[in-house]
PDB file of N, CA and C in Angstrom:
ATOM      1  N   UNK A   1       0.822  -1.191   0.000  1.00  0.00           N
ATOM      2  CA  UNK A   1       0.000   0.000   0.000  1.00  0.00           C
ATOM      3  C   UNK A   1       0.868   1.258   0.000  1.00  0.00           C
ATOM      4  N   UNK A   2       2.090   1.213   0.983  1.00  0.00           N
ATOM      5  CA  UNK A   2       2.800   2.170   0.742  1.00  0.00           C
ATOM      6  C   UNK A   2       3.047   2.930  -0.305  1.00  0.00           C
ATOM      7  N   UNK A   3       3.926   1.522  -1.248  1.00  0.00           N
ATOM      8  CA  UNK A   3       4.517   2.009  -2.377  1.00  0.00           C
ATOM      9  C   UNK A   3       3.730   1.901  -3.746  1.00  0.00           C
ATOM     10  N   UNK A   4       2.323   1.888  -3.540  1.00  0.00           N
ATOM     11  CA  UNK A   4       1.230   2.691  -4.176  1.00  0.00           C
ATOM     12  C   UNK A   4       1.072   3.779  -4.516  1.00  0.00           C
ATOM     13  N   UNK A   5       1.014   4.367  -2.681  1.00  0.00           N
ATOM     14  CA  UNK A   5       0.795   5.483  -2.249  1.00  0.00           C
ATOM     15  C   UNK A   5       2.144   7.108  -3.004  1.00  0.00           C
ATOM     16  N   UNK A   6       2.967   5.635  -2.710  1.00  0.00           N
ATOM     17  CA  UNK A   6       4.156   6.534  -2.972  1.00  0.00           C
ATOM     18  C   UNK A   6       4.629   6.900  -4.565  1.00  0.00           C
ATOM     19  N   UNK A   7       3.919   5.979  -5.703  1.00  0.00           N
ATOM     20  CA  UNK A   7       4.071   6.404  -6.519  1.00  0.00           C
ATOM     21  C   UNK A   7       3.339   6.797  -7.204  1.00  0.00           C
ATOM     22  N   UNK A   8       2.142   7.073  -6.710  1.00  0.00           N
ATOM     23  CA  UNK A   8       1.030   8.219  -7.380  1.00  0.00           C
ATOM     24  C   UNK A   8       1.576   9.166  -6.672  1.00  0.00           C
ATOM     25  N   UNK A   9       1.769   9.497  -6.011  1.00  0.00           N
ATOM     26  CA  UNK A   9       2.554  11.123  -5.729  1.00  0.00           C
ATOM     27  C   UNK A   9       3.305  11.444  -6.308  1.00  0.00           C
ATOM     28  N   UNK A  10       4.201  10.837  -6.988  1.00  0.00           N
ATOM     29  CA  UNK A  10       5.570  10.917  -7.944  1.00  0.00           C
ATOM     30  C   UNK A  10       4.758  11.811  -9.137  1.00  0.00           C
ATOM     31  N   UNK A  11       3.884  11.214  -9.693  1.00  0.00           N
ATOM     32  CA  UNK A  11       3.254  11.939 -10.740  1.00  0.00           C
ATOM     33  C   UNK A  11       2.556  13.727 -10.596  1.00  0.00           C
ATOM     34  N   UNK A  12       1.962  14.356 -11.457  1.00  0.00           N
ATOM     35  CA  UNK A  12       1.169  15.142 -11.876  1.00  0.00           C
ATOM     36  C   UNK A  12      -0.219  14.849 -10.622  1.00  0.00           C
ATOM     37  N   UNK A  13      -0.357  16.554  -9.103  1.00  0.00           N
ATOM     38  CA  UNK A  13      -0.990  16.132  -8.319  1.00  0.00           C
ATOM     39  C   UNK A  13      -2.303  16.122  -9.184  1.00  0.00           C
ATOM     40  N   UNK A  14      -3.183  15.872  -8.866  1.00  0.00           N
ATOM     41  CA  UNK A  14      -4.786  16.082 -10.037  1.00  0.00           C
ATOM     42  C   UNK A  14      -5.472  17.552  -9.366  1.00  0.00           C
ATOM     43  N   UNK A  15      -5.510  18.051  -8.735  1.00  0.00           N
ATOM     44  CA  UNK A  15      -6.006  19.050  -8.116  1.00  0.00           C
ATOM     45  C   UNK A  15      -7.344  19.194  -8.371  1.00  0.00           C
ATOM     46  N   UNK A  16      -7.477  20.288  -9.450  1.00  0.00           N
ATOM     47  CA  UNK A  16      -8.558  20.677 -10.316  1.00  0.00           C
ATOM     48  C   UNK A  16      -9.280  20.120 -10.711  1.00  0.00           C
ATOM     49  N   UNK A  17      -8.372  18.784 -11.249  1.00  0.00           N
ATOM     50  CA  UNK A  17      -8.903  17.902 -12.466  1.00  0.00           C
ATOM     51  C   UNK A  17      -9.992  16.947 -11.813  1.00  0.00           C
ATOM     52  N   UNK A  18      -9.736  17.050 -10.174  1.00  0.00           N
ATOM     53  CA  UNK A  18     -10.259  16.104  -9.491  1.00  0.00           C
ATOM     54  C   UNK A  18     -11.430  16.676  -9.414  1.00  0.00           C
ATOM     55  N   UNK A  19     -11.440  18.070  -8.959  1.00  0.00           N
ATOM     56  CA  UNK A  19     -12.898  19.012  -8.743  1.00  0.00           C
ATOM     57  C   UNK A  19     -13.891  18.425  -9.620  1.00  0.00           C
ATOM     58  N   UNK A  20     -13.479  18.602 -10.430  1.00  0.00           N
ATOM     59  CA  UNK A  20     -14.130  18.565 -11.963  1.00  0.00           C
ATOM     60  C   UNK A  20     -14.728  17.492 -11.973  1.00  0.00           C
ATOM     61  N   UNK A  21     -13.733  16.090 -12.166  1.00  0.00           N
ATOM     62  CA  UNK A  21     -14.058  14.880 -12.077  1.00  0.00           C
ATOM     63  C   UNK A  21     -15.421  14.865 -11.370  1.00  0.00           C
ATOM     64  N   UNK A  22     -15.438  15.322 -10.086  1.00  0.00           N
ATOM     65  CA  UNK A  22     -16.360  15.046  -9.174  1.00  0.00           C
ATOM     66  C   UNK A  22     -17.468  16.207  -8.798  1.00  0.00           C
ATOM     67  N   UNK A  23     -17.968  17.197 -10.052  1.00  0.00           N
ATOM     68  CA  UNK A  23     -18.977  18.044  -9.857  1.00  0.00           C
ATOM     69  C   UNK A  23     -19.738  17.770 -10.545  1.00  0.00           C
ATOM     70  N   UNK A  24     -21.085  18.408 -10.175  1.00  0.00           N
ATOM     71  CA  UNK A  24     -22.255  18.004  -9.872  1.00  0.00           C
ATOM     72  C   UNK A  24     -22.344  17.860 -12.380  1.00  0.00           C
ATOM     73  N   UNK A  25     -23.194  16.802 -12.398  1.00  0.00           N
ATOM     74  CA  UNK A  25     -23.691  16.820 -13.932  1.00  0.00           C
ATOM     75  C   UNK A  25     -24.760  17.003 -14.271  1.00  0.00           C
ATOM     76  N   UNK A  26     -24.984  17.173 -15.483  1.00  0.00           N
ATOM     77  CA  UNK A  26     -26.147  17.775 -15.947  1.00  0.00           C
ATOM     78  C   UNK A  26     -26.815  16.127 -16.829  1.00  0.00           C
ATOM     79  N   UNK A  27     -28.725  16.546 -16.640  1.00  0.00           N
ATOM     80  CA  UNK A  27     -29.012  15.302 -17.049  1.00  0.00           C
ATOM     81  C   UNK A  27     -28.191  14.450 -18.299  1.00  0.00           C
ATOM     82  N   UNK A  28     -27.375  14.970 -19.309  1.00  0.00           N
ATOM     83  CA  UNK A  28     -26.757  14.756 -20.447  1.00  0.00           C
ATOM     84  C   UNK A  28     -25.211  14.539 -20.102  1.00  0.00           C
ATOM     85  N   UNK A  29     -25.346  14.184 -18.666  1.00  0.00           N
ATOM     86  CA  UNK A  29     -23.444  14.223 -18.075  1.00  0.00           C
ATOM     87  C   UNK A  29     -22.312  15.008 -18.246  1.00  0.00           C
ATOM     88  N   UNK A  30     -23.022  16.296 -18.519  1.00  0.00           N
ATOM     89  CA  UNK A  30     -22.129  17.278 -18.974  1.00  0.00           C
ATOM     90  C   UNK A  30     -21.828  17.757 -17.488  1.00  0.00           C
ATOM     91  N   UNK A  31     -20.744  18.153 -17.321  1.00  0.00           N
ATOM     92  CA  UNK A  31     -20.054  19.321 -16.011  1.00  0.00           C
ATOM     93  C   UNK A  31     -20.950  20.311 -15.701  1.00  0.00           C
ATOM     94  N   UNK A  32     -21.461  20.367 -14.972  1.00  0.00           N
ATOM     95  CA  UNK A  32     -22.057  21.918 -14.478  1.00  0.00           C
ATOM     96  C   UNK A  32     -21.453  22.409 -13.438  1.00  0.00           C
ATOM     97  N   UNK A  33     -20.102  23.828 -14.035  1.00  0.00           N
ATOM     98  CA  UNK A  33     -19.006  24.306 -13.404  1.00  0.00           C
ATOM     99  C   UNK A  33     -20.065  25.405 -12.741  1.00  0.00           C
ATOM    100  N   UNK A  34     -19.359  25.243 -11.303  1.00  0.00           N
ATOM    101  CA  UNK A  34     -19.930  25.867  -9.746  1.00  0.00           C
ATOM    102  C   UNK A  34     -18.943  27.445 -10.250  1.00  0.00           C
ATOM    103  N   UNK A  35     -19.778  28.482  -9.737  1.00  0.00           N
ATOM    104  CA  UNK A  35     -18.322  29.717  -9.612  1.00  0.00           C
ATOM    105  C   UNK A  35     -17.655  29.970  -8.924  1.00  0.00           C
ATOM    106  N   UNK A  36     -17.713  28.507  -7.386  1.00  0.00           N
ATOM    107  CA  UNK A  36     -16.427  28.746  -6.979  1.00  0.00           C
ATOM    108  C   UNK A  36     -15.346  27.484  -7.505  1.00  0.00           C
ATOM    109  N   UNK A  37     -15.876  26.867  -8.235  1.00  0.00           N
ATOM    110  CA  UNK A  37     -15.121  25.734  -9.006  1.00  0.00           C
ATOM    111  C   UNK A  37     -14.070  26.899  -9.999  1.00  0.00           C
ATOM    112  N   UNK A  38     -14.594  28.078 -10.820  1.00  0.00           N
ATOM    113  CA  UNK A  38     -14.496  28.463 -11.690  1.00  0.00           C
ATOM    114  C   UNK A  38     -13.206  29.488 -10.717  1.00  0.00           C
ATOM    115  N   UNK A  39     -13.468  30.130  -9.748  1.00  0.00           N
ATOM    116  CA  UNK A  39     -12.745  31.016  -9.204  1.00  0.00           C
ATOM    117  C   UNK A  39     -11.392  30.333  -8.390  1.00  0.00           C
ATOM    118  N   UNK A  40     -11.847  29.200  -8.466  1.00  0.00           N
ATOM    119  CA  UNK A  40     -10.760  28.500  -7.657  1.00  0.00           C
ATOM    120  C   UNK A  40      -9.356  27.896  -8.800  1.00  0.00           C
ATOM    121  N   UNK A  41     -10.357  28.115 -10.306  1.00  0.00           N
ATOM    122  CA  UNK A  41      -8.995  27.563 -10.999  1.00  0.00           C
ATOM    123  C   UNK A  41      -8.330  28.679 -11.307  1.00  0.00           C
ATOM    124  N   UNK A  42      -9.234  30.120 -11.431  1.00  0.00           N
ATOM    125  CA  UNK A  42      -8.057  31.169 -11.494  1.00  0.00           C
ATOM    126  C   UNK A  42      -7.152  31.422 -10.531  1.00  0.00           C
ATOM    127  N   UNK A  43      -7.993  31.274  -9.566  1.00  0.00           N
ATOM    128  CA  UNK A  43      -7.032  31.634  -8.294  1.00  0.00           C
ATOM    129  C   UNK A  43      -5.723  30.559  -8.224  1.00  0.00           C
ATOM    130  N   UNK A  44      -5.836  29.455  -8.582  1.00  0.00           N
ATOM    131  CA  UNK A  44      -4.616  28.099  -8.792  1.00  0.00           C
ATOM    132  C   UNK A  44      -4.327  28.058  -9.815  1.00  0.00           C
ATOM    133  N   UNK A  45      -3.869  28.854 -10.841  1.00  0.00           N
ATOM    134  CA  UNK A  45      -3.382  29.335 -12.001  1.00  0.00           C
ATOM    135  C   UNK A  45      -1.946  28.688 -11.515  1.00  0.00           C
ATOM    136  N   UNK A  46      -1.230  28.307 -12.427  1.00  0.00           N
ATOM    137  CA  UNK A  46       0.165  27.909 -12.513  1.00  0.00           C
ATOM    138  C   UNK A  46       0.853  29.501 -12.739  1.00  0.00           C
ATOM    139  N   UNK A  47       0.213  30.591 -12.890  1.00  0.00           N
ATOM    140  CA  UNK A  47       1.465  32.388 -12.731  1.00  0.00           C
ATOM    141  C   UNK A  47       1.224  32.381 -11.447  1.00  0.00           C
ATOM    142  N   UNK A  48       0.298  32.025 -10.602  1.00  0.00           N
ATOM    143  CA  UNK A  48       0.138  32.574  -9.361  1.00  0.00           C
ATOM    144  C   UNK A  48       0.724  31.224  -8.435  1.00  0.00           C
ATOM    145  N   UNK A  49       0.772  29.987  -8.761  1.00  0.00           N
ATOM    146  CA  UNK A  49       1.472  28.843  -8.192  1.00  0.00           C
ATOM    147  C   UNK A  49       2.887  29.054  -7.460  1.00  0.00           C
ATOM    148  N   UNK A  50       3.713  30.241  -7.594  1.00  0.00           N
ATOM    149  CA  UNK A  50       5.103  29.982  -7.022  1.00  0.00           C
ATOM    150  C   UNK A  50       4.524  31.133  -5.892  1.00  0.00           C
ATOM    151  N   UNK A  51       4.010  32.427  -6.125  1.00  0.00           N
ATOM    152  CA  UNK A  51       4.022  33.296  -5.287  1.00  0.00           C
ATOM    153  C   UNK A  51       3.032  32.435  -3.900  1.00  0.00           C
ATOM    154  N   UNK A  52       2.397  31.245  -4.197  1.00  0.00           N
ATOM    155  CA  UNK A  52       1.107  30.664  -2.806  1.00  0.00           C
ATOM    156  C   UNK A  52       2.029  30.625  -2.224  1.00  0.00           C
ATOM    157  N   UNK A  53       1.840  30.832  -0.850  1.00  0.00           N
ATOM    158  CA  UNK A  53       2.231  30.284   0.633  1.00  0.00           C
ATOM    159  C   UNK A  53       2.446  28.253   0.686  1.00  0.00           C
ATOM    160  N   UNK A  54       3.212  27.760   1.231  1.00  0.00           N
ATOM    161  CA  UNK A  54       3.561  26.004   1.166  1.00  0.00           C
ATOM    162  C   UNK A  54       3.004  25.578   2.452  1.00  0.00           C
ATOM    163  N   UNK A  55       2.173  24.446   2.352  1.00  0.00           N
ATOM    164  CA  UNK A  55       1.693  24.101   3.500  1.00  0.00           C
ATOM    165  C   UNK A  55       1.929  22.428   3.185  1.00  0.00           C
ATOM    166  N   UNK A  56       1.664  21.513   4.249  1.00  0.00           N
ATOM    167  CA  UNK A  56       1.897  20.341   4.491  1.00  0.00           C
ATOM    168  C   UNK A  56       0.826  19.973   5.043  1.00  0.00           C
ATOM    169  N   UNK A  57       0.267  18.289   4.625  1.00  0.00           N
ATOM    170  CA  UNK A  57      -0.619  17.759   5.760  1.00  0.00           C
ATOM    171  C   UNK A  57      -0.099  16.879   5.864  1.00  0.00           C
ATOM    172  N   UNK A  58       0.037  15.645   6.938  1.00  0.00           N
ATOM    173  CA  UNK A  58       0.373  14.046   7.530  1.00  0.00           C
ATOM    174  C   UNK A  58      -0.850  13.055   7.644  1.00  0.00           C
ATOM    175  N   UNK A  59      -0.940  12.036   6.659  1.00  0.00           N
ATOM    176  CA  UNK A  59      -1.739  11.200   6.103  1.00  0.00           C
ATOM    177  C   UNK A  59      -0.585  10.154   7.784  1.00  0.00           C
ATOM    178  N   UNK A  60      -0.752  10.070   8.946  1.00  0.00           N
ATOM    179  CA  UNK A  60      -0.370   9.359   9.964  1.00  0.00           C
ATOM    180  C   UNK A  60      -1.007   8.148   9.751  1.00  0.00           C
ATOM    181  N   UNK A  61      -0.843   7.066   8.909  1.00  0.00           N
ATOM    182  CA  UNK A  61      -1.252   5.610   8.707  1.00  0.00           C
ATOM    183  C   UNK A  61      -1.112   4.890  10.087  1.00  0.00           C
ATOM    184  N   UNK A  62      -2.276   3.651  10.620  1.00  0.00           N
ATOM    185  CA  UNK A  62      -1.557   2.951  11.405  1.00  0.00           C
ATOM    186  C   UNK A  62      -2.749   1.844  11.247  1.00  0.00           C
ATOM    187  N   UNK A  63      -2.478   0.773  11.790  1.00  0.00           N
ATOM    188  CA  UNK A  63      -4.151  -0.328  11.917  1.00  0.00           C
ATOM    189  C   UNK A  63      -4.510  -0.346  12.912  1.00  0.00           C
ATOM    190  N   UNK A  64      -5.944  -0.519  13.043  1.00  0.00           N
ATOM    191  CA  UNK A  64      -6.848  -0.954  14.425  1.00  0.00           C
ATOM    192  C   UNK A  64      -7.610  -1.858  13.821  1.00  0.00           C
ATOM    193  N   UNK A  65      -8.076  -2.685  14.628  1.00  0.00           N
ATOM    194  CA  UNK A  65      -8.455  -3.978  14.237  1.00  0.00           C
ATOM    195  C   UNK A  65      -8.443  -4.414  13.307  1.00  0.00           C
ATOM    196  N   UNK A  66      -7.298  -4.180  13.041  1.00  0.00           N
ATOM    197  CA  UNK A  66      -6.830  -5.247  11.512  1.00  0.00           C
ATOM    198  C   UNK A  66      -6.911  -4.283  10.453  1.00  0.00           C
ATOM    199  N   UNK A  67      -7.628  -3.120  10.673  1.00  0.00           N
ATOM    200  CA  UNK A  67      -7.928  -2.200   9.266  1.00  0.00           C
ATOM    201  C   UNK A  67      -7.259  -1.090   9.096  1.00  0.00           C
ATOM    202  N   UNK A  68      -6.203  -0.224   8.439  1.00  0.00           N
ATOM    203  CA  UNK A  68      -5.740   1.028   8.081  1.00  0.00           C
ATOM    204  C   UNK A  68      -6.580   1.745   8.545  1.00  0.00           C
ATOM    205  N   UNK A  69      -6.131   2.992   9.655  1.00  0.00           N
ATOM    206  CA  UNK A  69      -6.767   4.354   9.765  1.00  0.00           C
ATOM    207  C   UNK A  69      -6.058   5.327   9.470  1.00  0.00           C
ATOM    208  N   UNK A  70      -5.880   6.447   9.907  1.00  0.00           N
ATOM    209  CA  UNK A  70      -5.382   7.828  10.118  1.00  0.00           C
ATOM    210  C   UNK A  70      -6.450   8.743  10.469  1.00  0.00           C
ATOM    211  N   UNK A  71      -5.407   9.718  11.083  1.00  0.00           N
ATOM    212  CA  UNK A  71      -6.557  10.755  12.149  1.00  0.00           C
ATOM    213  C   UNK A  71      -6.834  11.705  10.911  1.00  0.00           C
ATOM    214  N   UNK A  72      -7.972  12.087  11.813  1.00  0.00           N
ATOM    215  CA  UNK A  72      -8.399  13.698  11.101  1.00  0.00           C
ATOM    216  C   UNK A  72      -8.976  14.606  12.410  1.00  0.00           C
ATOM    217  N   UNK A  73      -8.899  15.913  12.112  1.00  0.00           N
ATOM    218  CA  UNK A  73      -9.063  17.173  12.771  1.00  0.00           C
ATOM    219  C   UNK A  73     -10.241  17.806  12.777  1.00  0.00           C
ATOM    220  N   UNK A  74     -10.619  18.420  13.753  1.00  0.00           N
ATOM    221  CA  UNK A  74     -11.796  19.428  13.066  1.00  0.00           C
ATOM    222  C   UNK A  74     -11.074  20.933  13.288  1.00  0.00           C
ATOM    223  N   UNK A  75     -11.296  21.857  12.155  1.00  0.00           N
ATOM    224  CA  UNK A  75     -10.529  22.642  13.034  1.00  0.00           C
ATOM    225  C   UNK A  75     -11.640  24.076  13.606  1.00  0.00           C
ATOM    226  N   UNK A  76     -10.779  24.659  14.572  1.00  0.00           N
ATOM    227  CA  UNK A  76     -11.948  25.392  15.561  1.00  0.00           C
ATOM    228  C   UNK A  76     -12.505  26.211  14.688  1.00  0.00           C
ATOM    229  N   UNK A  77     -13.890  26.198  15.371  1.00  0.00           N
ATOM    230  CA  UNK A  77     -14.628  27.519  14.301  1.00  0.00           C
ATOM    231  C   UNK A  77     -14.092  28.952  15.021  1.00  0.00           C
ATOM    232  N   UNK A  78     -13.719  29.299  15.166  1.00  0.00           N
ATOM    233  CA  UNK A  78     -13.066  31.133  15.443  1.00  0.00           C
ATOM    234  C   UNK A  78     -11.777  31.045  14.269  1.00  0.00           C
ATOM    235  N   UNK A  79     -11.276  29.924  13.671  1.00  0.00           N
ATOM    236  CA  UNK A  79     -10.064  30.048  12.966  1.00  0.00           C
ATOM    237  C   UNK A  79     -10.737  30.551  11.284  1.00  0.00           C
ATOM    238  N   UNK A  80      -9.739  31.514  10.596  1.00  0.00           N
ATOM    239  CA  UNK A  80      -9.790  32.449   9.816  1.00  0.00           C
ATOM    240  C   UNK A  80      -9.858  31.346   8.515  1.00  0.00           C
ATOM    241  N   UNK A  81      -9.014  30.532   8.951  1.00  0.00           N
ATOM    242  CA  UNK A  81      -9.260  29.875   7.238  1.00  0.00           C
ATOM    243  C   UNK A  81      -9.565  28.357   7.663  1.00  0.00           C
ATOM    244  N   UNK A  82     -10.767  27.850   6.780  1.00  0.00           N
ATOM    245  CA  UNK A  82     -11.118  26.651   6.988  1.00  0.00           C
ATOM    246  C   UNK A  82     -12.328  26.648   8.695  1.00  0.00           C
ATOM    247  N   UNK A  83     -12.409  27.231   9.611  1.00  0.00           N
ATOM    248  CA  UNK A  83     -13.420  27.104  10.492  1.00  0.00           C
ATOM    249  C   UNK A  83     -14.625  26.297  10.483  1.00  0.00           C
ATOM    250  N   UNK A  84     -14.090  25.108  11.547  1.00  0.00           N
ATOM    251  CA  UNK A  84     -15.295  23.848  11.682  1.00  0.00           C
ATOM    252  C   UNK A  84     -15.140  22.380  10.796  1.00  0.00           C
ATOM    253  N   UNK A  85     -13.896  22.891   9.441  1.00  0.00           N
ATOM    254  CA  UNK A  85     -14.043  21.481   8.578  1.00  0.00           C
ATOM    255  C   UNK A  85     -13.404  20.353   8.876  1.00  0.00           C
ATOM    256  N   UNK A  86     -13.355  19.425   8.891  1.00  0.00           N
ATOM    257  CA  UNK A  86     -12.705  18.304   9.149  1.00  0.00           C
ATOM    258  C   UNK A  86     -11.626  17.822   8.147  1.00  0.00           C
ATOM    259  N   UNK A  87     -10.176  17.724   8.650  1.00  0.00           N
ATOM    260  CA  UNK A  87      -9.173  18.159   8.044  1.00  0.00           C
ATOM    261  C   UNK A  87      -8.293  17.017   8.118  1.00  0.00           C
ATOM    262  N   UNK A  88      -7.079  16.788   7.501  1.00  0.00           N
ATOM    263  CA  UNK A  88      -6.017  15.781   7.828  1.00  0.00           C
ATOM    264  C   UNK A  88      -5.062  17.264   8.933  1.00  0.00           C
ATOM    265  N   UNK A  89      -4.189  16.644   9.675  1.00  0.00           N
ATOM    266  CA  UNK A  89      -3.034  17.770  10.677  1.00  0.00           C
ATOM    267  C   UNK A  89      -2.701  18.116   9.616  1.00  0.00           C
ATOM    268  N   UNK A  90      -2.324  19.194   9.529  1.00  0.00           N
ATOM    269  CA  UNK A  90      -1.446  20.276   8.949  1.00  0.00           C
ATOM    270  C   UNK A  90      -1.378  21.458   8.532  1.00  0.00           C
ATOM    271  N   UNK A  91      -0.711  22.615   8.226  1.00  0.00           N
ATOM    272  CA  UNK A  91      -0.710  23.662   7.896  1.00  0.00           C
ATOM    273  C   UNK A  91       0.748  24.129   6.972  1.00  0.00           C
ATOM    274  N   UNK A  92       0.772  25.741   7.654  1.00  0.00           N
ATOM    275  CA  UNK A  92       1.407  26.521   7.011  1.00  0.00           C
ATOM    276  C   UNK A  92       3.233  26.109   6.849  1.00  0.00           C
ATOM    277  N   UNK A  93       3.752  26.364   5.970  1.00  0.00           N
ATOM    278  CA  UNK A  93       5.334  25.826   6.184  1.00  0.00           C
ATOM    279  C   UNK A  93       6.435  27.310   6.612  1.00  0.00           C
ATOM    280  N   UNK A  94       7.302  26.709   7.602  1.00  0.00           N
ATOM    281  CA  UNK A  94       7.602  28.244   8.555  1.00  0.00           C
ATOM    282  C   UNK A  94       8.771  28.488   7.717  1.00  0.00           C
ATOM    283  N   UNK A  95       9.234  29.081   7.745  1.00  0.00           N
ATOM    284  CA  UNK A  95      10.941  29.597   7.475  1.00  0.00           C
ATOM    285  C   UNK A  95      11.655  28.497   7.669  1.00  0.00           C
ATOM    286  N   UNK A  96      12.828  28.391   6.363  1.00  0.00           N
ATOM    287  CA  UNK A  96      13.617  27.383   6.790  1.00  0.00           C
ATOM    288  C   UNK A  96      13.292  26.066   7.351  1.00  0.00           C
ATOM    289  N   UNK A  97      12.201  25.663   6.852  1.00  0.00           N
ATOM    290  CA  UNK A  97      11.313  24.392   7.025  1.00  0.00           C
ATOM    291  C   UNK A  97      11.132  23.419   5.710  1.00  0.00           C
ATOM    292  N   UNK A  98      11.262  22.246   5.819  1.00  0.00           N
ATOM    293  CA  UNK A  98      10.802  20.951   4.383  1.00  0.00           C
ATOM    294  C   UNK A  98       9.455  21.262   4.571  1.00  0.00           C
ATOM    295  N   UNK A  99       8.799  20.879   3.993  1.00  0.00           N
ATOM    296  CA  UNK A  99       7.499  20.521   3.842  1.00  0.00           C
ATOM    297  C   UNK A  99       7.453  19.042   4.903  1.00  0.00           C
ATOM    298  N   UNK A 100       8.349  17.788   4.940  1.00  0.00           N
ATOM    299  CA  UNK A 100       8.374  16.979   6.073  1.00  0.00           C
ATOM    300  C   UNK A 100       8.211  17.401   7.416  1.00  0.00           C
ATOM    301  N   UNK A 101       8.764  18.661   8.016  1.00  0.00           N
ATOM    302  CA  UNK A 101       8.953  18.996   8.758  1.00  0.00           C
ATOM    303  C   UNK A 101       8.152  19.688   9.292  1.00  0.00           C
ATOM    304  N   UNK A 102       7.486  20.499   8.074  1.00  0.00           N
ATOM    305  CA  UNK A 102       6.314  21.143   8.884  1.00  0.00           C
ATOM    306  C   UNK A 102       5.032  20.028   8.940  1.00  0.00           C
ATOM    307  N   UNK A 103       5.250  18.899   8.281  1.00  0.00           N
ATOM    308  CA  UNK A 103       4.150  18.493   8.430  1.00  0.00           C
ATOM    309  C   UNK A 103       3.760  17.831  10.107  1.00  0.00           C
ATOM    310  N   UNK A 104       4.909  17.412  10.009  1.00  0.00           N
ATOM    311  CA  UNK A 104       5.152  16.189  11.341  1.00  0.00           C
ATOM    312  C   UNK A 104       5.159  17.784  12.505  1.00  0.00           C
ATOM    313  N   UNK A 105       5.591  18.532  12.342  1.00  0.00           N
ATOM    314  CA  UNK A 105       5.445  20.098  13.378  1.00  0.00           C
ATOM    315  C   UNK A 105       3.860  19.810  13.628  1.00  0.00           C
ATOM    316  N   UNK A 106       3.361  20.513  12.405  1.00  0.00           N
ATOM    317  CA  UNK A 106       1.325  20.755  12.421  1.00  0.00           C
ATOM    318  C   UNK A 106       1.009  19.414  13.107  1.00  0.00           C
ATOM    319  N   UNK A 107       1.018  17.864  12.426  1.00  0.00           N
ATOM    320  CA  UNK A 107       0.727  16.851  13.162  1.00  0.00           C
ATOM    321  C   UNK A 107       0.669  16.833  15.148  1.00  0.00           C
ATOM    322  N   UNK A 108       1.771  16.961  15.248  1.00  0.00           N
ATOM    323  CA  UNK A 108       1.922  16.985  16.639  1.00  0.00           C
ATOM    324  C   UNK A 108       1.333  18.561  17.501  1.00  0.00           C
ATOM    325  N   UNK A 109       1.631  19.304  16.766  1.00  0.00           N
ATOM    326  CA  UNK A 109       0.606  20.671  17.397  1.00  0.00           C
ATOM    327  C   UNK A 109      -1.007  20.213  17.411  1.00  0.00           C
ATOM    328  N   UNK A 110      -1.564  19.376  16.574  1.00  0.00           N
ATOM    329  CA  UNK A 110      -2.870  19.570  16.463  1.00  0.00           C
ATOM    330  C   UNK A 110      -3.520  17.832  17.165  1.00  0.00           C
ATOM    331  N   UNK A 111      -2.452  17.003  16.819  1.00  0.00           N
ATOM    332  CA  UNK A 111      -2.942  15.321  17.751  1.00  0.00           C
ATOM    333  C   UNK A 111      -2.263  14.930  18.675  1.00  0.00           C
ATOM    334  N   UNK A 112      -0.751  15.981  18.457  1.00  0.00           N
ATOM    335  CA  UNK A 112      -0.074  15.138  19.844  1.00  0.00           C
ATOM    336  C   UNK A 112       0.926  13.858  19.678  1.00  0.00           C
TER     337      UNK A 112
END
């Protein structure tokens, strides 16, 4: 499962493509693009891709009764971005930080 895991990441992430994949169709199975579907691909434009902020999440694998889990979060509603959704740990990447590093940082700030 790991090295599944590990080599669909190697590739092209799907981002967008996934949105898409999975919005709502029209009786004729055509896409019926949402406008925040539509605002979200300008806003994730590949000119504006280097200037985003880098964040990390930790997919923390482990088994319980025999079956693969990993945690998830809710995060507090007073917080500015995301408030109330249920999340994998992670966030923002600090200065002089991997993306590993901040992830396993956010992980343990938010499960411990």
């Amino acid at each position: 499962m790991i090295q599944k895991l590990q080599k669909k990441l190697e590739g092209e992430l799907p981002g967008i493509k996934s949105w898409k994949r999975m919005a709502v169709k029209s009786g004729k199975g055509e896409s019926i693009e949402s406008e925040s579907l539509q605002k979200y691909s300008d806003w994730a434009s590949k000119e504006k891709k280097d200037s985003m902020k880098k964040a990390a999440v930790l997919v923390g694998l482990f088994k319980k009764n025999d079956e693969w889990c990993f945690s998830l979060i809710r995060r507090p509603m007073n917080e500015k971005n995301h408030p109330g959704q249920i999340a994998l740990p992670g966030g923002a990447m600090e200065k002089n930080e991997t993306l590993m590093n901040t992830a396993l940082r956010e992980a343990f700030e938010e499960v411990g």
